[in-house]
Every structure is written in C-alpha cells, then in structure tokens.
N, C-alpha and C. Protein backbone atom coordinates (compact mmCIF):
# COMPACT_ATOMS: atom_id res chain seq x y z
N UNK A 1 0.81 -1.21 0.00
CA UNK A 1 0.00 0.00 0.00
C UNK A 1 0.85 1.26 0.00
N UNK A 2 2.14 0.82 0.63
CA UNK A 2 2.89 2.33 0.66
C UNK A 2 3.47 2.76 -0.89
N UNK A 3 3.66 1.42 -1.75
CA UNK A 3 3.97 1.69 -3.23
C UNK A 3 2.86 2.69 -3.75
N UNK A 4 1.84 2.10 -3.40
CA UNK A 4 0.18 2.79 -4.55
C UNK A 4 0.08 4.16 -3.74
N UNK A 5 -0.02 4.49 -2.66
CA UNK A 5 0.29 6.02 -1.65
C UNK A 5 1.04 6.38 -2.10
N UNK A 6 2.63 6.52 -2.62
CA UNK A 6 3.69 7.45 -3.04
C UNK A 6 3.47 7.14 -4.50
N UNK A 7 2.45 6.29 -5.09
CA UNK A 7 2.37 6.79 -6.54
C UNK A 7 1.83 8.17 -6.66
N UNK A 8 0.99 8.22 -6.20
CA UNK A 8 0.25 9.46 -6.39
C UNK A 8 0.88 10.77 -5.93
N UNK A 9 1.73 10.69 -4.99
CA UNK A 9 2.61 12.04 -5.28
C UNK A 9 3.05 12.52 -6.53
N UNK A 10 3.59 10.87 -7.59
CA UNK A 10 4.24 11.44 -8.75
C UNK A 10 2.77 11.87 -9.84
N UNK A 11 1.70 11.35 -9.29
CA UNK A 11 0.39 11.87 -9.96
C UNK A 11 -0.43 13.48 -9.70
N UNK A 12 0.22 13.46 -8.46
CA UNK A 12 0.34 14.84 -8.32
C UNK A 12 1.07 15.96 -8.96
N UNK A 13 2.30 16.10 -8.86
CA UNK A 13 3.15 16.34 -9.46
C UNK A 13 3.18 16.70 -11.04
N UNK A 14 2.37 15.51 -11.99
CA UNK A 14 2.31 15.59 -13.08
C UNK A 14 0.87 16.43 -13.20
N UNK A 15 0.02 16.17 -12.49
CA UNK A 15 -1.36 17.10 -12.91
C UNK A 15 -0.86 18.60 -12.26
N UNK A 16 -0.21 18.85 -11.46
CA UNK A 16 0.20 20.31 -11.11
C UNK A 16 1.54 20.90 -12.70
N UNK A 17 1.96 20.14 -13.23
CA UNK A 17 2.87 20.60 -14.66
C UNK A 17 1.43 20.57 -15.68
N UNK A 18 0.54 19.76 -15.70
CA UNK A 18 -0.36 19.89 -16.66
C UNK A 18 -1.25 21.30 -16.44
N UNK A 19 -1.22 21.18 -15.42
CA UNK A 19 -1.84 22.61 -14.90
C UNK A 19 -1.58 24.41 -15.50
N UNK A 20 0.30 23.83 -15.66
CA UNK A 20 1.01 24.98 -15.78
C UNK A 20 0.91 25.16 -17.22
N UNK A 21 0.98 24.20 -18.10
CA UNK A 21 0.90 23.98 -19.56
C UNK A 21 -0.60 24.82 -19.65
N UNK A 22 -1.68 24.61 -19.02
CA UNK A 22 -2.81 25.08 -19.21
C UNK A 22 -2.80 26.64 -19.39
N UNK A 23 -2.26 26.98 -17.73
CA UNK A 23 -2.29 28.20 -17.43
C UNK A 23 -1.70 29.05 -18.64
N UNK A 24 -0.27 28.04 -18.77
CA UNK A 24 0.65 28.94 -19.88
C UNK A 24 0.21 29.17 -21.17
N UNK A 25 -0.50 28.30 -21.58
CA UNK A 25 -1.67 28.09 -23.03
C UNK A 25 -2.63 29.64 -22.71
N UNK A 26 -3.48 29.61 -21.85
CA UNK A 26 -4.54 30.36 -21.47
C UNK A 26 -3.82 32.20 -21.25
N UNK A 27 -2.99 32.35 -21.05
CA UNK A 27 -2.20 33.42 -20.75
C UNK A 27 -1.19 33.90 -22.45
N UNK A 28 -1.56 33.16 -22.93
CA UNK A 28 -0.72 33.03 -24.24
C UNK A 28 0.90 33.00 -24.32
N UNK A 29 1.18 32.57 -23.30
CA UNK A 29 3.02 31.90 -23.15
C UNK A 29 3.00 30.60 -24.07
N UNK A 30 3.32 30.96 -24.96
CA UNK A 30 3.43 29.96 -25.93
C UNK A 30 4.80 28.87 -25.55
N UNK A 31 5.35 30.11 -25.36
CA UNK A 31 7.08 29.01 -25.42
C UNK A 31 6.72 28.77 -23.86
N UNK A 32 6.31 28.89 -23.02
CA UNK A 32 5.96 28.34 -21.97
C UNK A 32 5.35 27.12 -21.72
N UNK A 33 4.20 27.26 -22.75
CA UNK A 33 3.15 25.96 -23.05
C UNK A 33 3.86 24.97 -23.49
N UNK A 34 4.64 24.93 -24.31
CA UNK A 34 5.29 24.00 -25.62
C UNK A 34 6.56 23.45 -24.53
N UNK A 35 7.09 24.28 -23.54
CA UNK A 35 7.95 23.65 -22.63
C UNK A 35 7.25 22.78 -21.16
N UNK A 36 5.76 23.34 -21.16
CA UNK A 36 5.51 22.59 -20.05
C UNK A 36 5.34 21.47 -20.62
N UNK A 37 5.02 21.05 -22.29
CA UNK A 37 4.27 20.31 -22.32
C UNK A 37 5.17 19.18 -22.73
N UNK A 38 6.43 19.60 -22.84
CA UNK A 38 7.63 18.73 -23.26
C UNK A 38 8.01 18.01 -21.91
N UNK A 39 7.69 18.83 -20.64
CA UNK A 39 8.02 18.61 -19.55
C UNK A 39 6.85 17.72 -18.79
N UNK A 40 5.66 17.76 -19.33
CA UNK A 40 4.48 16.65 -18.98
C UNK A 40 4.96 15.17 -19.41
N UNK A 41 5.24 15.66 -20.68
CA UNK A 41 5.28 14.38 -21.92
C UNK A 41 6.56 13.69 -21.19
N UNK A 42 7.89 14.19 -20.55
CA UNK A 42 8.63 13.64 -19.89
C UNK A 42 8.63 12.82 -18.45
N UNK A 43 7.81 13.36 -18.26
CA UNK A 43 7.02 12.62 -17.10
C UNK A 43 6.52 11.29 -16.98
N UNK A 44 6.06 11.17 -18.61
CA UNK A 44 5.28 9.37 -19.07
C UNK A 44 6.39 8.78 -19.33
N UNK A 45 7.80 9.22 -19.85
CA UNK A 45 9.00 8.52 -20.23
C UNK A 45 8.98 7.37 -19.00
N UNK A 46 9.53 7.35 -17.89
CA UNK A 46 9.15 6.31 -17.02
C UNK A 46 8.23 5.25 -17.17
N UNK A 47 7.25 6.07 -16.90
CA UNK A 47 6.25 4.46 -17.00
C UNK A 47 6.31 4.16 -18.89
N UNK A 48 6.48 4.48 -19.57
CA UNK A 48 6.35 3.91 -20.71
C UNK A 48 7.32 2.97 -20.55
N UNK A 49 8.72 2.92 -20.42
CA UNK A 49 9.35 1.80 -20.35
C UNK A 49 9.53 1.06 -19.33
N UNK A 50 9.18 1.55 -18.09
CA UNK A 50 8.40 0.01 -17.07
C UNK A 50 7.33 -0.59 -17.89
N UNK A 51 6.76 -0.26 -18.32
CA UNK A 51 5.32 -0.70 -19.20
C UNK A 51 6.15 -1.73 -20.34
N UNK A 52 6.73 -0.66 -21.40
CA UNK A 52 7.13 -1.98 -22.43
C UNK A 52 8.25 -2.88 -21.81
N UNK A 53 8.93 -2.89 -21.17
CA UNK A 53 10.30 -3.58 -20.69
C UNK A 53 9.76 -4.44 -18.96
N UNK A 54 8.88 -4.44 -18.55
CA UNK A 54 8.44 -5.21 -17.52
C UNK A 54 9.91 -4.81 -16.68
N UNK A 55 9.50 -3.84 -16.27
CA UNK A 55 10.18 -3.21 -15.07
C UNK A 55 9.51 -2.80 -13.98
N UNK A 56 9.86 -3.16 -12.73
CA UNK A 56 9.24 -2.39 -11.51
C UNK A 56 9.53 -1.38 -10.88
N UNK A 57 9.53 -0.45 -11.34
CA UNK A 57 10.73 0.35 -10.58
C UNK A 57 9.93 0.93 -9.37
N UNK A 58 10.79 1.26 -8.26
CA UNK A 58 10.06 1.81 -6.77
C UNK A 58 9.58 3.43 -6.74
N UNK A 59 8.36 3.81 -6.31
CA UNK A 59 7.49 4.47 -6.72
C UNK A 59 8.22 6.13 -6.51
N UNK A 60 8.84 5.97 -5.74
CA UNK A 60 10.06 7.19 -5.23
C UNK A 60 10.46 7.97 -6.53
N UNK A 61 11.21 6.44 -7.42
CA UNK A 61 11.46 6.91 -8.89
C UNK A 61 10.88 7.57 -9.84
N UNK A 62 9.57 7.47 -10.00
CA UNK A 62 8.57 8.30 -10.60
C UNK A 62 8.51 9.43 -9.70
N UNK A 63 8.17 9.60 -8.64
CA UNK A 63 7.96 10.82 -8.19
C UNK A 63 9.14 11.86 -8.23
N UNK A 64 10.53 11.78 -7.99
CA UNK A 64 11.23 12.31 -8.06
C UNK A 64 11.56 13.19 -9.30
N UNK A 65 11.06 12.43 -10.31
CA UNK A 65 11.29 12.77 -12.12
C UNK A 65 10.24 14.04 -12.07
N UNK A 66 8.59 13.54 -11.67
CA UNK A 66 7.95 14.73 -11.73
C UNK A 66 7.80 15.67 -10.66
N UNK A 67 8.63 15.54 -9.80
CA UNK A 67 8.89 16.74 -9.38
C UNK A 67 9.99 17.76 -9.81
N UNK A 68 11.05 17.16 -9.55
CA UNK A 68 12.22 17.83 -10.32
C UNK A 68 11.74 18.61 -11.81
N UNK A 69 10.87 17.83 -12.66
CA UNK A 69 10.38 18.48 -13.89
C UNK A 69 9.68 19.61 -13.21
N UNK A 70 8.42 19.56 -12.30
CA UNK A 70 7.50 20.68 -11.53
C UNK A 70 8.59 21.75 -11.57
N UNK A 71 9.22 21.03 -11.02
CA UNK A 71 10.38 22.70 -10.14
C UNK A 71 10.69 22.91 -11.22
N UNK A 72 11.49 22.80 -12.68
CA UNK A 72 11.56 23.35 -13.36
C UNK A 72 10.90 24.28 -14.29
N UNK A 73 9.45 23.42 -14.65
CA UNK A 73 7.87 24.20 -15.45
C UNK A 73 7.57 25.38 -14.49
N UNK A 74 7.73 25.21 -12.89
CA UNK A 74 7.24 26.18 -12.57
C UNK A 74 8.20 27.43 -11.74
N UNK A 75 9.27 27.03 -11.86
CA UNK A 75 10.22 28.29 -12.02
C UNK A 75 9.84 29.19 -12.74
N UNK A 76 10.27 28.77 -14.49
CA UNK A 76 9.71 29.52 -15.24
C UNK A 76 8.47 30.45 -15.90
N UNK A 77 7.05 29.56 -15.63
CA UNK A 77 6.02 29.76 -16.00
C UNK A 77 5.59 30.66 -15.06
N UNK A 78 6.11 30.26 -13.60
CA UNK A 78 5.15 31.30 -12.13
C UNK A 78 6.50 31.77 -12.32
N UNK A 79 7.20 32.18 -12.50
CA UNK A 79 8.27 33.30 -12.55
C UNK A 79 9.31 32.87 -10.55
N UNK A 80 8.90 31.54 -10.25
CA UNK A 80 9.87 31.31 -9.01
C UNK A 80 11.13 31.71 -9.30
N UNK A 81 12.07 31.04 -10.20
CA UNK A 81 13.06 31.62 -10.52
C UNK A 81 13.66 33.03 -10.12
N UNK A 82 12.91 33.49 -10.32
CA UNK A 82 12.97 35.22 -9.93
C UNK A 82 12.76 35.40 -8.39
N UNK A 83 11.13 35.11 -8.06
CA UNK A 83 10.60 35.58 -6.86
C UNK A 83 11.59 35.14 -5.71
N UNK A 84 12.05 33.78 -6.27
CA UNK A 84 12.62 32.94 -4.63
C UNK A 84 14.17 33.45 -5.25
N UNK A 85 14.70 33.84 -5.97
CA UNK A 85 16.07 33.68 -6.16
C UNK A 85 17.09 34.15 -4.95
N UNK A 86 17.96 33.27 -4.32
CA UNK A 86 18.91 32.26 -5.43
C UNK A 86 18.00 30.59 -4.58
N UNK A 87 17.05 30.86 -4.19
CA UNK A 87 16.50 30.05 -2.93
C UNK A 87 16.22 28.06 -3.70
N UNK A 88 15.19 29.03 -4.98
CA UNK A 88 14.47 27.67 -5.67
C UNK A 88 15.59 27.30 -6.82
N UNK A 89 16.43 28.62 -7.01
CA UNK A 89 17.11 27.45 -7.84
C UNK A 89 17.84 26.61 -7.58
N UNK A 90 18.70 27.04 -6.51
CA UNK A 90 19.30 25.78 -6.09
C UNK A 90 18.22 24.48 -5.22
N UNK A 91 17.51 24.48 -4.68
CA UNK A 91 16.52 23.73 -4.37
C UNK A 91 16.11 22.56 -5.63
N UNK A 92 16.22 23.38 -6.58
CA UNK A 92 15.90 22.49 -7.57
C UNK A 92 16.74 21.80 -8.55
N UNK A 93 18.29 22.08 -7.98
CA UNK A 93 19.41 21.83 -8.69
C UNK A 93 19.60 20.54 -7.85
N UNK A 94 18.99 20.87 -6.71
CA UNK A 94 19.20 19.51 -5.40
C UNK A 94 18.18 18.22 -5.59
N UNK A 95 17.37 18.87 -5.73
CA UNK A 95 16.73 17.76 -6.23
C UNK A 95 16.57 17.11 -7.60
N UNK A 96 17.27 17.60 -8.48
CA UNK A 96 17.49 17.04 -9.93
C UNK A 96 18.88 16.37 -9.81
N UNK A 97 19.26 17.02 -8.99
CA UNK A 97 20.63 16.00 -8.48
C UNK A 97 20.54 14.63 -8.36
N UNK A 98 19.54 14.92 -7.27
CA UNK A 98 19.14 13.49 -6.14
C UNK A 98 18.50 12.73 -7.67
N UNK A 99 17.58 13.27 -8.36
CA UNK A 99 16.38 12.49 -9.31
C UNK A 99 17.92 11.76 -10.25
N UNK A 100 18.51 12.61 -10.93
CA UNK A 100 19.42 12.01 -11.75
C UNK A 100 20.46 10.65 -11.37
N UNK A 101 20.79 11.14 -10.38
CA UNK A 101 22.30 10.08 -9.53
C UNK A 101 21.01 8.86 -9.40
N UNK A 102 19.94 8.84 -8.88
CA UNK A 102 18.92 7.72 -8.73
C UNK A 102 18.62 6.70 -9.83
N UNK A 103 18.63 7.79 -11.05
CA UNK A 103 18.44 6.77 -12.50
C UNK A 103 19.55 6.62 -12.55
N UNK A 104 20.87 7.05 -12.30
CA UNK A 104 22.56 6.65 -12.77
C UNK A 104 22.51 5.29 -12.00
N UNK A 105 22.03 4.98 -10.67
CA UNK A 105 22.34 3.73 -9.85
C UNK A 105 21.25 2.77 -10.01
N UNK A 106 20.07 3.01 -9.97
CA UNK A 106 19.35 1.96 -10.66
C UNK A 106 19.98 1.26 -12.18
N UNK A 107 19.74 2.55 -13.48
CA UNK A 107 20.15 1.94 -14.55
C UNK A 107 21.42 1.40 -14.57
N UNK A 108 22.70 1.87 -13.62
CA UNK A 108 24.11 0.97 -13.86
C UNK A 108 24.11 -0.42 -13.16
N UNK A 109 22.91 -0.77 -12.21
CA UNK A 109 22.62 -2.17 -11.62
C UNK A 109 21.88 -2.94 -12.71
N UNK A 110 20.63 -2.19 -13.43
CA UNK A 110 20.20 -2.97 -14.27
C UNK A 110 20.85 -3.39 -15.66
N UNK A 111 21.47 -2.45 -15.96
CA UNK A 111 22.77 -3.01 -16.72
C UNK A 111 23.51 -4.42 -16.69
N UNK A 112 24.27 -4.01 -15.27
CA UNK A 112 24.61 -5.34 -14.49
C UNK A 112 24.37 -6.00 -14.72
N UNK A 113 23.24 -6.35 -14.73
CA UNK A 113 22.09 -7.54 -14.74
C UNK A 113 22.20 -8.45 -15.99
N UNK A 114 21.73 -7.27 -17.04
CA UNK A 114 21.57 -7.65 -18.20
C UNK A 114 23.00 -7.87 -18.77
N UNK A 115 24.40 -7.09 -18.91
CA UNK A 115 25.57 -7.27 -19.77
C UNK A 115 26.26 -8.19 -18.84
N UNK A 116 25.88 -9.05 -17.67
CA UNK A 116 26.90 -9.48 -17.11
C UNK A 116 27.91 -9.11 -16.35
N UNK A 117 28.14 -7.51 -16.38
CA UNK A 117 29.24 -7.15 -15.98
C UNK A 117 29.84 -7.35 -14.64
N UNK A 118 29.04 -8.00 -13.39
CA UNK A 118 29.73 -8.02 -12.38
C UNK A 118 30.68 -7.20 -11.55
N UNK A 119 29.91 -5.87 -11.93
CA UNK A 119 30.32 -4.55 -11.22
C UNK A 119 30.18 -4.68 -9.78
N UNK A 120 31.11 -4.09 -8.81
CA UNK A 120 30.97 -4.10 -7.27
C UNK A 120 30.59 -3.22 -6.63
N UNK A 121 30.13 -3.11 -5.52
CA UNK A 121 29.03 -2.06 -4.73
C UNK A 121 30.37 -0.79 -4.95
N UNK A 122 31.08 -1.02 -4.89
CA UNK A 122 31.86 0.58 -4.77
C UNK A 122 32.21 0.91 -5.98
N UNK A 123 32.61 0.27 -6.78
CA UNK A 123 32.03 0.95 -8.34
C UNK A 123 30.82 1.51 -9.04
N UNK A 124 29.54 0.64 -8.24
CA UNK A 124 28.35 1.10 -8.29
C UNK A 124 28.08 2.44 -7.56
N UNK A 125 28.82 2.53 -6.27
CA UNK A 125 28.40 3.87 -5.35
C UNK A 125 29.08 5.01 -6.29
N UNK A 126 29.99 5.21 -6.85
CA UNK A 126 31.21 5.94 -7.50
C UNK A 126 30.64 6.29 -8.31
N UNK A 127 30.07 5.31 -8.98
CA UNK A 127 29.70 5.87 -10.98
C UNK A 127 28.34 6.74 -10.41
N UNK A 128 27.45 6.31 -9.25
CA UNK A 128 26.48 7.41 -9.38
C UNK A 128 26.63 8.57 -9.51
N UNK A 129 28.20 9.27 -7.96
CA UNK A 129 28.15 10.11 -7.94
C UNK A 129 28.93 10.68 -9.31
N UNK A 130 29.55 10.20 -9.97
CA UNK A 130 30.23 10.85 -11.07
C UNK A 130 29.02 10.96 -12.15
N UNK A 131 27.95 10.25 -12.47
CA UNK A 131 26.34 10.32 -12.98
C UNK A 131 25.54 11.40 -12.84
N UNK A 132 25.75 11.59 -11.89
CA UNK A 132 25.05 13.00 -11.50
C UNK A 132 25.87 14.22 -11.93
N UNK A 133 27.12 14.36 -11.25
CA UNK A 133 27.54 15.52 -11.47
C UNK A 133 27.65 15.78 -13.25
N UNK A 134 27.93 14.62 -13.95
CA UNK A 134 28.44 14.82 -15.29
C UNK A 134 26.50 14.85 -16.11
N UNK A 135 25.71 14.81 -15.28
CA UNK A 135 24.59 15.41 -16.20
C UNK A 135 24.30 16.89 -15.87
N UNK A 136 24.75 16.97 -14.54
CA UNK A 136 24.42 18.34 -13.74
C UNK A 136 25.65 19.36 -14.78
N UNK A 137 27.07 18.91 -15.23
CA UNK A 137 27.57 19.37 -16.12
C UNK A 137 27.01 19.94 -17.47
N UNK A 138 26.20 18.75 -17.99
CA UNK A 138 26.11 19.09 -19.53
C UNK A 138 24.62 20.35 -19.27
N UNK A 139 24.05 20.06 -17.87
CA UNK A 139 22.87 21.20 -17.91
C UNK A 139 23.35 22.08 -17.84
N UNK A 140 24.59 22.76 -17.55
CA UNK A 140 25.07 23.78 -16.77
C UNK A 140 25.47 24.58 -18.27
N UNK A 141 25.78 23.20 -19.59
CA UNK A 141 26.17 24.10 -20.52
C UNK A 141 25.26 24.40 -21.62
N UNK A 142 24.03 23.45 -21.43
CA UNK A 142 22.67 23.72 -22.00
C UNK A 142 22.48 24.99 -21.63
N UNK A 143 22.10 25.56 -20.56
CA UNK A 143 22.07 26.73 -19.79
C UNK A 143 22.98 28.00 -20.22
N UNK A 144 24.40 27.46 -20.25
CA UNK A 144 25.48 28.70 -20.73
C UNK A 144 24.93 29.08 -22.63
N UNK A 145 24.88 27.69 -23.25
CA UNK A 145 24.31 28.01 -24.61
C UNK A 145 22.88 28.82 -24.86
N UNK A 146 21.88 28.31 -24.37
CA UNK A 146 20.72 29.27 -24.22
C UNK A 146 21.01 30.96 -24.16
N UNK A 147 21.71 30.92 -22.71
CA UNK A 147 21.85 32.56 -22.89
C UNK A 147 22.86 33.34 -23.73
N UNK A 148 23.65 32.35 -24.18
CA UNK A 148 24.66 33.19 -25.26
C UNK A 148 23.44 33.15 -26.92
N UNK A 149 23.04 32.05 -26.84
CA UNK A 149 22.28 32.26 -28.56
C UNK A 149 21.51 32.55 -28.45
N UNK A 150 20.36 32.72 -27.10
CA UNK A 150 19.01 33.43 -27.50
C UNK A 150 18.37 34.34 -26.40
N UNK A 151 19.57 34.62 -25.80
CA UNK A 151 19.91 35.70 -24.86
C UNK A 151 18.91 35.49 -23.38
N UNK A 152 19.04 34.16 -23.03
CA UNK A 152 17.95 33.41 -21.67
C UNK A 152 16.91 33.08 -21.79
N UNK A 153 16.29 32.44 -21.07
CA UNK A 153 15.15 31.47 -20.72
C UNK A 153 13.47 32.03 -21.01
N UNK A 154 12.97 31.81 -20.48
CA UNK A 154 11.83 32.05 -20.11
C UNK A 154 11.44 33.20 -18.97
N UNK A 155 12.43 32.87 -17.92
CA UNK A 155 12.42 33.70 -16.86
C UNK A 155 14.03 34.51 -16.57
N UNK A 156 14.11 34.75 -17.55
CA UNK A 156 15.51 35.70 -18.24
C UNK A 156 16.83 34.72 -18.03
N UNK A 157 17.92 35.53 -17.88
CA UNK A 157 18.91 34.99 -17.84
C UNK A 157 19.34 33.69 -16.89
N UNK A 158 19.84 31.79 -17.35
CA UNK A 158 19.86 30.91 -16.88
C UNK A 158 20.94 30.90 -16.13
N UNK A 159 21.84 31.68 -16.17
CA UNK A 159 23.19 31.61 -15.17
C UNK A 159 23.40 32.67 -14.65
N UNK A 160 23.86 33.09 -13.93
CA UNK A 160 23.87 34.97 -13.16
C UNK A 160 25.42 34.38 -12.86
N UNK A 161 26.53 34.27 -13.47
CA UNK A 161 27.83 34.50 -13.22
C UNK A 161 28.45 32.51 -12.92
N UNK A 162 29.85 32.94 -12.29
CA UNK A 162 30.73 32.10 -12.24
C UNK A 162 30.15 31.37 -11.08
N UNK A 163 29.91 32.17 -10.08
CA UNK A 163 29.17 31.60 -8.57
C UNK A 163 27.94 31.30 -8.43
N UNK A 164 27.18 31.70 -9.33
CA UNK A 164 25.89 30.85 -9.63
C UNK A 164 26.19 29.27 -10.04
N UNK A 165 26.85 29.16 -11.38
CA UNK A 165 27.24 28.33 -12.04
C UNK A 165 27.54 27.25 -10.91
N UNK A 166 28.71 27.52 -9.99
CA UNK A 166 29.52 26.47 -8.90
C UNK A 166 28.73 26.15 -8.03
N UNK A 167 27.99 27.30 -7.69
CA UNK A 167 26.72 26.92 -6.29
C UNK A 167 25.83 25.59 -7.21
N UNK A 168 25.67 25.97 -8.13
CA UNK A 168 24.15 25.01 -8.89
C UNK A 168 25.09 22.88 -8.67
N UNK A 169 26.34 23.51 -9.36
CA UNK A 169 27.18 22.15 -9.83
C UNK A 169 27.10 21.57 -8.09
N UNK A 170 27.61 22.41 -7.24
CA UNK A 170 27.46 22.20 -5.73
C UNK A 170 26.30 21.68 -5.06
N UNK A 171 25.27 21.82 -5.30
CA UNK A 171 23.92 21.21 -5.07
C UNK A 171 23.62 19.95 -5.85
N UNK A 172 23.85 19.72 -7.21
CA UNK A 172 23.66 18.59 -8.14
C UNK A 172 24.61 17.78 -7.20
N UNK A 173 26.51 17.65 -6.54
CA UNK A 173 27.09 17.01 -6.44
C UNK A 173 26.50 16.52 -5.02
N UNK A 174 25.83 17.18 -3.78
CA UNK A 174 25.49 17.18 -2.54
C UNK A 174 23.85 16.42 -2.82
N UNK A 175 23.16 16.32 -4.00
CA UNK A 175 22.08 15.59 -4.33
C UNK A 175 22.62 14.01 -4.47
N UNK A 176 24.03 13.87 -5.83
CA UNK A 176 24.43 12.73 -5.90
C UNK A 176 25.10 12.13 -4.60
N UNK A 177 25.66 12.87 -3.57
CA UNK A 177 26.20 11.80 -2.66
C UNK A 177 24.92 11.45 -1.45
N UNK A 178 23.91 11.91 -1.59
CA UNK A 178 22.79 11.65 -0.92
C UNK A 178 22.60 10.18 -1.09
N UNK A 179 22.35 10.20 -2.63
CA UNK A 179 21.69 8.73 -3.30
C UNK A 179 22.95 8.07 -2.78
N UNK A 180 24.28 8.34 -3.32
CA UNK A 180 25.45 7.40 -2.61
C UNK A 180 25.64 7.00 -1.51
N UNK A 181 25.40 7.96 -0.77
CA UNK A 181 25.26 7.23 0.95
C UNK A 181 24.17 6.65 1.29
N UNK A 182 22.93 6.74 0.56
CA UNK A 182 22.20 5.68 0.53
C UNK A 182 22.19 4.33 0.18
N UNK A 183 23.20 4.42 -1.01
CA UNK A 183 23.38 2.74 -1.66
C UNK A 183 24.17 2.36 -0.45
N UNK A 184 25.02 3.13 0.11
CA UNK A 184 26.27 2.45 0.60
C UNK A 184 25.26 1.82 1.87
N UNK A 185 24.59 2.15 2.66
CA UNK A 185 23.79 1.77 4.02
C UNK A 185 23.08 0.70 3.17
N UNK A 186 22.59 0.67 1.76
CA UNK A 186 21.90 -0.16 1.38
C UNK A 186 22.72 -1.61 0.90
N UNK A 187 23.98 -1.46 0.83
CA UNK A 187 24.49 -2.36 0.40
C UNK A 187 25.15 -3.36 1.77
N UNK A 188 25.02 -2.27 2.53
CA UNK A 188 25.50 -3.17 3.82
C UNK A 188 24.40 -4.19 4.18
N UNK A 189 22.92 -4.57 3.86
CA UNK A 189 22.37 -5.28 4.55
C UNK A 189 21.56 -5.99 3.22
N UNK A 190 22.42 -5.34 1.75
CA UNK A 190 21.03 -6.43 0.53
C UNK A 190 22.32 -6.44 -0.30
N UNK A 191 22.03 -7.00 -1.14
CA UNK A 191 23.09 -7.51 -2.45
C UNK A 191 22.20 -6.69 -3.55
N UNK A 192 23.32 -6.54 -4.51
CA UNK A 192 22.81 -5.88 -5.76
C UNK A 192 21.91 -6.11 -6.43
N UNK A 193 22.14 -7.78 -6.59
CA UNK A 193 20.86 -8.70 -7.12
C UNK A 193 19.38 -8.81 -6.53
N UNK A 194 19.29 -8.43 -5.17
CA UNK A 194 17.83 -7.71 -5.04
C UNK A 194 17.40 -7.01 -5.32
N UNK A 195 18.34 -5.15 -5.64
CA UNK A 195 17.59 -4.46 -6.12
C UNK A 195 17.05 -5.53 -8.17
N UNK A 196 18.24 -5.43 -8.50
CA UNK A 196 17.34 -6.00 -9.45
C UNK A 196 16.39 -7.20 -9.58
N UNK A 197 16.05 -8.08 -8.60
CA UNK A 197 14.99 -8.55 -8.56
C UNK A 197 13.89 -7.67 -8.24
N UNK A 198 13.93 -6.59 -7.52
CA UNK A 198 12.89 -6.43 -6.86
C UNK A 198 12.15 -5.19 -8.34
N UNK A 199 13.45 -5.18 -9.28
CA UNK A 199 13.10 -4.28 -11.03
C UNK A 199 12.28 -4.79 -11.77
N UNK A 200 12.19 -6.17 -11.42
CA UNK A 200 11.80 -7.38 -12.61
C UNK A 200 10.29 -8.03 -12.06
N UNK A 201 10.58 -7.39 -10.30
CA UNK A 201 9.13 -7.99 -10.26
C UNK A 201 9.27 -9.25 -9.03
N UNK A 202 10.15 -9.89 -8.99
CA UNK A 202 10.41 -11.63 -8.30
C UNK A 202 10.33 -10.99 -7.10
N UNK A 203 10.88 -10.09 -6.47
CA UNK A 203 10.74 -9.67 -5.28
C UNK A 203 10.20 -8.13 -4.84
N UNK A 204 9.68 -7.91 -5.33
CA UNK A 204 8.05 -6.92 -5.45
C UNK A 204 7.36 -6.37 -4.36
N UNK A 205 7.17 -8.00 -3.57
CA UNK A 205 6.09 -7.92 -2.49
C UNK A 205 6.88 -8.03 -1.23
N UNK A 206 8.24 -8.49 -1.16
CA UNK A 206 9.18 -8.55 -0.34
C UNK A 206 9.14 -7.67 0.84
C-alpha cells in the first residue's frame, strides 16, 4: 500500500505541470506551453518503459522525475526563478541532483544484470556520484548556450555569473552523494541482485 500512496505524489506532481501547460496556453506563453508540455510528456518517459520492458521500478522513482520536472515548469512559467532567487534554484538543482544520480544507480545495476558485468558495490556507489555531477555538467552548458544564442530562458537569464554556475554544480554534487550514501547503508544489509529482482518484479512484495 505504501507503493500505490507514493504513486500518487508522482500523480500529483504531473497534474500540477499539466496545470502549468494550461495556465501557460490560457495566458498566451506559448514558449511556456510547448515547454511545459515537453516537460508533462517527460514525465510518461518512465512508466512507458516500465510498461514496455516489464520493469518495476520503486514508486520514489517516478515521483522524483515529476517533481524535479515541476520545479523546473514552474520556475519559469510562475516566474519562481525570480521571486525565490537564489532560494528555488538551487533547491531544484538539489533535487534534480538526487532524481538524476537515482536513475545513474538503478540503470548501472540494471545493466549489471543484463551485460553481465559483475560490477561491485563501490564501483556502483562511484559511478552514481560521477552520474550525477556529469549530467548536472552538460545542464550547466545547455544553460550557458541558451543565454549566449538566444539571450535566456523564459524567466531571463539561466546563469547569473561564475558563482551561480559552482553553487548550482554544488547542489547537483550534494544531491548525488545523498543517493550514494544511501546505496552504501543499502548495500551493507542487501546484495545488488535484489535491487534488481525487486526491477523485474520476483521480489516486489518482499
């Protein structure tokens, strides 16, 4: 029951971005709309491939995706970005941290699984945190490109300097060692091969 209860946070989550797509439609933010709605549609990425690939993944995982997306649709669209600054952005650099390093350590176990590789819990704890930071990287230069070619965002300029930039990378890296010190407590009392049983379903109800 606690799986089907924390689904609905991530059902929350996604009807509060559908919301914003609305608002942003109704207000005539076009490039607002067309980004919430890229940011809805990202939201189903998850369950579409638990769905085709008979995956279970733990309900945390979904929720984390649509929130982290929330905080982003609604930075921009409700103008947080601005109102809370420097408060929500890093808030939301922390938790896209945490969301990212989470798919880096799930997907490098289910890997595992599937290529054989016989990777070890401290190679597994390692590659998360280097997972995270190196996506929290390439956002940082998504971000630097935006405001050099089309002179910022939605809610103006995506970087405000050198110390914006380090604070944001600083929160993404303090998100990934979250999830890492989690595997590591987690590895002290389960083997790798449960989490991926428990991906596939065999141990589910466990």
């Amino acid at each position: 029951m606690e799986k089907q209860y924390g689904m609905y946070l991530a059902y929350f989550f996604q009807a509060l971005i559908g919301l914003n797509c609305i608002y942003a439609f109704v207000t005539g933010n076009i490039a607002g709309f067309f980004s919430a709605l890229i940011m809805f549609i990202a939201t189903l990425v998850p369950f579409i491939i638990a769905h085709r690939m008979n995956i279970h993944f733990p309900w945390f995982v979904f929720f984390l995706i649509a929130l982290a997306l929330w905080f982003h649709t609604a930075g921009y669209i409700q103008g947080y970005y601005e109102m809370f600054y420097p408060y929500y952005d890093k808030i939301a650099h922390l938790v896209s941290g945490t969301t990212v390093a989470l798919l880096g350590f799930l997907g490098v176990i289910f890997l595992d699984r599937y290529w054989n590789m016989n990777l070890t819990a401290p190679f597994i704890v390692g590659f998360t945190i280097m997972f995270g930071v190196a996506l929290g990287a390439f956002w940082e230069i998504y971000e630097f490109l935006v405001d050099n070619i089309f002179g910022g965002s939605l809610a103006g300029p995506m970087q405000n300097g050198l110390n914006d930039t380090m604070l944001d990378m600083m929160f993404v890296l303090a998100g990934s060692i979250i999830v890492a010190i989690m595997g590591v407590f987690y590895f002290r009392h389960h083997r790798k091969e449960d989490i991926v049983g428990s991906l596939n379903g065999d141990t589910a109800d466990n």
